[in-house]
Protein backbone atom coordinates (compact mmCIF):
# COMPACT_ATOMS: atom_id res chain seq x y z
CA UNK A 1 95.64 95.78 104.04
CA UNK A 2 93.76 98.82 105.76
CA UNK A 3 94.72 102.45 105.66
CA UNK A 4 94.61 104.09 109.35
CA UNK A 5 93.94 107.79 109.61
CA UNK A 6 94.67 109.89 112.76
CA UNK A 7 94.37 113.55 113.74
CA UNK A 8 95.69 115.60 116.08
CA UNK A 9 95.90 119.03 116.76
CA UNK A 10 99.32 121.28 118.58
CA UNK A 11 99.51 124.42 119.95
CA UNK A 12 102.75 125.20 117.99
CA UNK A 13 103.97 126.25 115.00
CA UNK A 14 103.69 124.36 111.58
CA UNK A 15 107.41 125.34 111.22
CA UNK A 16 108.09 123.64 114.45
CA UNK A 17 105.90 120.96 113.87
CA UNK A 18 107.70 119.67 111.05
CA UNK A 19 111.16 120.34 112.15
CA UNK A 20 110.38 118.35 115.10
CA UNK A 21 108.98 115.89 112.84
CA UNK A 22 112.19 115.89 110.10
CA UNK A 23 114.45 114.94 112.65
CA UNK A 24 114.73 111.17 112.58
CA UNK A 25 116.47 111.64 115.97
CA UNK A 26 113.65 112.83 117.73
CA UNK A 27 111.69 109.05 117.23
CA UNK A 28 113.10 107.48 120.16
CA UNK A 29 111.01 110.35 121.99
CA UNK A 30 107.44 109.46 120.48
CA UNK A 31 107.52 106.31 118.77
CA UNK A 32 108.12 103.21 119.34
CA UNK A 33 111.08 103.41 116.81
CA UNK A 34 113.39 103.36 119.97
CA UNK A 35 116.61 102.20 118.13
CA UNK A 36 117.16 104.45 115.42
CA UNK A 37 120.64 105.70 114.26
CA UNK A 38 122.50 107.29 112.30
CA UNK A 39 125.50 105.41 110.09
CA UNK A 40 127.54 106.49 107.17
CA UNK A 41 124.77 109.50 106.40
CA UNK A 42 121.98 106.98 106.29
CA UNK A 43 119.35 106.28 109.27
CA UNK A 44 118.74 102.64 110.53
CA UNK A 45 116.29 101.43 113.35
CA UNK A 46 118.15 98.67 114.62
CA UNK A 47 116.61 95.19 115.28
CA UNK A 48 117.69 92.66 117.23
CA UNK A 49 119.15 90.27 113.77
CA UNK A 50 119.15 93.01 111.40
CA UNK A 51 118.32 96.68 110.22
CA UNK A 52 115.42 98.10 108.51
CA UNK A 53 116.86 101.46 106.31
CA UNK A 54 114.93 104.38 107.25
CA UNK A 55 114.73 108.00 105.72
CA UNK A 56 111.90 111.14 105.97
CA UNK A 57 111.54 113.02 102.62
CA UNK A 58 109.55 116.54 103.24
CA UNK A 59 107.56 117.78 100.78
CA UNK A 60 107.57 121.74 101.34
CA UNK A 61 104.83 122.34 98.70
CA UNK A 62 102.60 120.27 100.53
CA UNK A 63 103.93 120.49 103.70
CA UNK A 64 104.30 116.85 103.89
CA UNK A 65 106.36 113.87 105.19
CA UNK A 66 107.25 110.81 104.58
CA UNK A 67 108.84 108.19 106.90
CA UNK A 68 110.33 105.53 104.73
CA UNK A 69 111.30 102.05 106.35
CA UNK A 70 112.99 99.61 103.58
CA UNK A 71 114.12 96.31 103.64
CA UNK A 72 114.52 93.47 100.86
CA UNK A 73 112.61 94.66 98.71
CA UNK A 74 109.57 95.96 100.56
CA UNK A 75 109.30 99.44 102.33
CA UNK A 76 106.44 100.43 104.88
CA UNK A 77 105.35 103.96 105.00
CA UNK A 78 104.35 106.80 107.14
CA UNK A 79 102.59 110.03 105.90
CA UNK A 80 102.15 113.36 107.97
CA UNK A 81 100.41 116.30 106.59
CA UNK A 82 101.42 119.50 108.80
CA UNK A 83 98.26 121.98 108.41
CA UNK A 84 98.56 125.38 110.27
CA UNK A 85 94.92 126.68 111.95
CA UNK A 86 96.80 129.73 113.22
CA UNK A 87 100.33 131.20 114.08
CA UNK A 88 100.28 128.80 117.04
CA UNK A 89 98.33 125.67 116.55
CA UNK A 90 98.55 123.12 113.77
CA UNK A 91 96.70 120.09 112.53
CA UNK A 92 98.69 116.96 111.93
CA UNK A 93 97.38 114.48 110.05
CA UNK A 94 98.65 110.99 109.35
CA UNK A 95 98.20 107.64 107.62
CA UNK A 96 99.52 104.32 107.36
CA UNK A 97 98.98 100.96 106.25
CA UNK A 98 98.46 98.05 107.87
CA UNK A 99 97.91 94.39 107.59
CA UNK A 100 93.88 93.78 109.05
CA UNK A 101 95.48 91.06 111.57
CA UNK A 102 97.24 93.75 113.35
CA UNK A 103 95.03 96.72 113.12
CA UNK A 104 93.91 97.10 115.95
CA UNK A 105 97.34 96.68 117.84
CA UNK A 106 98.70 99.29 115.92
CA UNK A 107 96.00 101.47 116.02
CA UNK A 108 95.73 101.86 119.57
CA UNK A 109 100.29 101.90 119.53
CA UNK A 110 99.95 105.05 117.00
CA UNK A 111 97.16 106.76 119.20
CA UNK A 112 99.57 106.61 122.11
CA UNK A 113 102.48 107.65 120.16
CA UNK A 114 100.46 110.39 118.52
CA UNK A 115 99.85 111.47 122.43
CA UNK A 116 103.36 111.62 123.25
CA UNK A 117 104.03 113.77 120.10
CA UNK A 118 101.68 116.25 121.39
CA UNK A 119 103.24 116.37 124.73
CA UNK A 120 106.91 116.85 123.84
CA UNK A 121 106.11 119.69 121.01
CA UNK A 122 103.56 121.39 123.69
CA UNK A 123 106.86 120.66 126.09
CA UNK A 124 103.75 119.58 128.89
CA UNK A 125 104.17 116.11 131.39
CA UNK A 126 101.26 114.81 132.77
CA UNK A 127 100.88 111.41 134.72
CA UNK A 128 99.01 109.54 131.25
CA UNK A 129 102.27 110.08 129.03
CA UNK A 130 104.38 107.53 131.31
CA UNK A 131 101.97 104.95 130.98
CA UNK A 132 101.86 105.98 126.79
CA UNK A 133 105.95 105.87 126.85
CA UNK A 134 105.67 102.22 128.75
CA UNK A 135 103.25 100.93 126.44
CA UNK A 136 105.05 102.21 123.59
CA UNK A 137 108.57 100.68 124.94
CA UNK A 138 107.17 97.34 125.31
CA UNK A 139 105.76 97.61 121.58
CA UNK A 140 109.74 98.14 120.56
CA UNK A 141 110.88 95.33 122.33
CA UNK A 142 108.74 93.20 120.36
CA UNK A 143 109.27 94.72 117.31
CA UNK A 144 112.96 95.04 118.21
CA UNK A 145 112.84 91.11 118.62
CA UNK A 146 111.41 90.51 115.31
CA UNK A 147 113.14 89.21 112.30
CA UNK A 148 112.06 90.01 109.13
């Protein structure tokens, strides 16, 4: 297993950085999470056979997150530390784990995602973010396919 580390920087808010980021409903718009509801006061991101629990715990003192996906008995996580530079521009910086087969798959998939997150909290569109959104729908459909 690897640890991946990414960094990018918003012109917004920390505060709306990491309300953004709290909302689990807000993944279909970045990620390639592109199935993920709400059911009996629990979050799922649906797959195609089954689905994979999912939660974000915020850690205020830190002004950290955690995105939680559990199944069986094995969980995959997501960490975001929301840094303010100034009363309009933040640092976000996250990490996650992966296995070394498909590190460099992901890699690039969280660099595009991480992209698209900067778009929709700086509310801009350019031309590159469609092509980001494709690649990152076709990722889902794989993933979406998978069973576990």
């Amino acid at each position: 297993m690897q640890q991946l580390l990414f960094s990018i920087v918003v012109n917004v808010s920390a505060q709306e950085a990491i309300e953004f980021l709290q909302d689990p409903a807000h993944l279909h718009l970045w990620t390639s999470h592109q199935s993920i509801h709400l059911h009996q006061g629990k979050w799922f991101d649906v797959r195609l056979e089954h689905c994979v629990e999912f939660k974000i715990d915020f850690d205020p003192t830190r002004s950290e997150l955690l995105y939680r996906w559990s199944w069986n008995k094995e969980q995959r996580d997501a960490h975001f530390l929301v840094t303010p530079f100034s009363e309009q521009q933040t640092l976000i910086k996250m990490k996650f784990t992966v296995s070394e087969d498909s590190k460099n798959k992901i890699e690039l998939l969280i660099q595009k995602e991480l992209k698209v997150l900067k778009a929709y909290l700086e509310k801009n569109t350019y031309e590159e973010i469609e092509a980001d959104q494709r690649f990152i729908r076709e990722h889902h459909l794989t993933v979406y396919q998978r069973s576990l």
